[in-house]
Protein backbone atom coordinates (compact mmCIF):
# COMPACT_ATOMS: atom_id res chain seq x y z
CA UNK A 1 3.69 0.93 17.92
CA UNK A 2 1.55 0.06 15.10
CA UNK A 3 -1.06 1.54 12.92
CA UNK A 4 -3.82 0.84 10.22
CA UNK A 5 -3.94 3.09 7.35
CA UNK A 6 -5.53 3.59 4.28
CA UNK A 7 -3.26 3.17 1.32
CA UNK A 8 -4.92 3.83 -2.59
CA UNK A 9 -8.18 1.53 -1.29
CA UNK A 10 -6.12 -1.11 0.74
CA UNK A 11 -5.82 -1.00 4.67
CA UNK A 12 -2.28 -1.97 5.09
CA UNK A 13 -0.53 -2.56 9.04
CA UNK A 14 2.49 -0.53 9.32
CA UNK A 15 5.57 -0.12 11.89
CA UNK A 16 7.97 2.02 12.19
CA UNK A 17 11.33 1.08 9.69
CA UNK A 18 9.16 -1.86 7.97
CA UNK A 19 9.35 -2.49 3.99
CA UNK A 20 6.69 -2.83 2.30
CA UNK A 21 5.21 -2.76 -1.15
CA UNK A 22 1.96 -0.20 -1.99
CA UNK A 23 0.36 0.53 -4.96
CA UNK A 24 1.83 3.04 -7.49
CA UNK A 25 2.21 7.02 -5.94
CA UNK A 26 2.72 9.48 -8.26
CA UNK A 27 6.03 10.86 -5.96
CA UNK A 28 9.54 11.15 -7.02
CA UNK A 29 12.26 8.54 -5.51
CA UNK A 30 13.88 9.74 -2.30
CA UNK A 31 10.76 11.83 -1.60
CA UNK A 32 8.52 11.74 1.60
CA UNK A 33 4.56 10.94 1.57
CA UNK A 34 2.33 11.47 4.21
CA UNK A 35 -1.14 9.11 4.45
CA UNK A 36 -3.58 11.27 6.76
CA UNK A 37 -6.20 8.49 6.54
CA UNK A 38 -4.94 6.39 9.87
CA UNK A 39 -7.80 4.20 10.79
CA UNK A 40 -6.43 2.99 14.21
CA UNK A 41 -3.31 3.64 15.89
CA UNK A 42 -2.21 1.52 19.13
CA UNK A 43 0.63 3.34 21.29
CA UNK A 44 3.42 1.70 22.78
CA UNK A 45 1.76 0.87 26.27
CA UNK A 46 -0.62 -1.84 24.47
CA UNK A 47 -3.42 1.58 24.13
CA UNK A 48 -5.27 1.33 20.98
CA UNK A 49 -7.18 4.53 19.15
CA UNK A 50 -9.39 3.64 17.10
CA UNK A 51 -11.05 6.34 14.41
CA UNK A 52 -14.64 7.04 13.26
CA UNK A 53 -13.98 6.52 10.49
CA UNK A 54 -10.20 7.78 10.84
CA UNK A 55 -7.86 8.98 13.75
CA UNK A 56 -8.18 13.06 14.50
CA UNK A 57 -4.54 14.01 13.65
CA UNK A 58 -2.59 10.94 12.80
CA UNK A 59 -0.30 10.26 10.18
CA UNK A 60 1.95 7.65 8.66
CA UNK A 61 5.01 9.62 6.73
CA UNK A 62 6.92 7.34 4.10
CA UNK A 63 9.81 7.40 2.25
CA UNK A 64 9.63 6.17 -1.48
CA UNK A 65 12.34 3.65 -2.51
CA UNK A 66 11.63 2.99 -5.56
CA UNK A 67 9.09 2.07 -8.30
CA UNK A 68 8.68 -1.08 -10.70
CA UNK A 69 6.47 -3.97 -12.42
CA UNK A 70 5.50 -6.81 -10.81
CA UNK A 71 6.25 -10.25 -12.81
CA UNK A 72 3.67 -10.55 -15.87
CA UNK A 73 0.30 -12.65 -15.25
CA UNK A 74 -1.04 -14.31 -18.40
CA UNK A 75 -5.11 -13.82 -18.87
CA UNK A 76 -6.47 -16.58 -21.01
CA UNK A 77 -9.95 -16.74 -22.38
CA UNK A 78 -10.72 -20.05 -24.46
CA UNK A 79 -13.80 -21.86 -26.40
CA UNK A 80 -13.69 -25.35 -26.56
CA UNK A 81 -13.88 -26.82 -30.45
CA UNK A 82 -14.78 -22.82 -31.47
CA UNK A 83 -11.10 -22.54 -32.64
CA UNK A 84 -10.91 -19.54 -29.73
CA UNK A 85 -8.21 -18.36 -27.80
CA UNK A 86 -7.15 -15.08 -26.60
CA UNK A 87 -4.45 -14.38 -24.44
CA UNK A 88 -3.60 -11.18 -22.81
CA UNK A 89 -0.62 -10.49 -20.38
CA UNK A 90 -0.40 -8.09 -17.33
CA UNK A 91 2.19 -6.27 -15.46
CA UNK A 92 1.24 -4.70 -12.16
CA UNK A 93 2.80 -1.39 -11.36
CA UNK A 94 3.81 -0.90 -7.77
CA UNK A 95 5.91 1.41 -4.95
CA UNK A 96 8.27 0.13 -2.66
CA UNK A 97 8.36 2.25 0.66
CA UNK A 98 9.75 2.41 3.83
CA UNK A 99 7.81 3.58 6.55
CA UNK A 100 9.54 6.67 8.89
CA UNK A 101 7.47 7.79 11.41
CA UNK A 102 3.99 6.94 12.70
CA UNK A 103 2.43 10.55 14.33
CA UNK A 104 -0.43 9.72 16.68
């Protein structure tokens, strides 16, 4: 069983007791998050819902792991023979999850 949901703007695939690695929540570590915005779900006997625009009662509950940075990106902007250069770094914020239960 497998379903599509909507995650902070990104449609992410999730199954049951996968890993994976969403945008920062605003949640405590330990806690539980539910995503109500399930844009397809497909059932165990190979039957797939699919919502307009989402599914009528599904949700994908989560479990927060925990939160961090992801490794720093350098941004360079540069002029040739201007004597330019500007460099600015960036540092992704992000949630690890695990994903409980799928509710169709």
């Amino acid at each position: 069983m497998f379903a599509v949901v909507n995650i902070s703007g990104f449609q992410e695939i999730v199954k049951e007791g996968e890993k994976l690695t969403i945008p920062l929540q605003e949640a405590e570590e330990g806690a539980t998050v539910v995503f109500k915005e399930v844009l397809l779900v497909s059932g165990d006997d190979g039957s797939i819902t699919l919502g307009k625009p989402t599914v009528a009662g599904a949700s994908v509950e989560v479990k927060i792991l925990t939160h961090g940075r992801d490794a720093k990106i350098r941004v360079v902007k540069f002029r040739r023979r201007k004597r330019y250069l500007r460099t600015h770094g960036h540092k992704q914020e992000h949630t690890k999850v695990e994903v409980v239960k799928i509710v169709a």
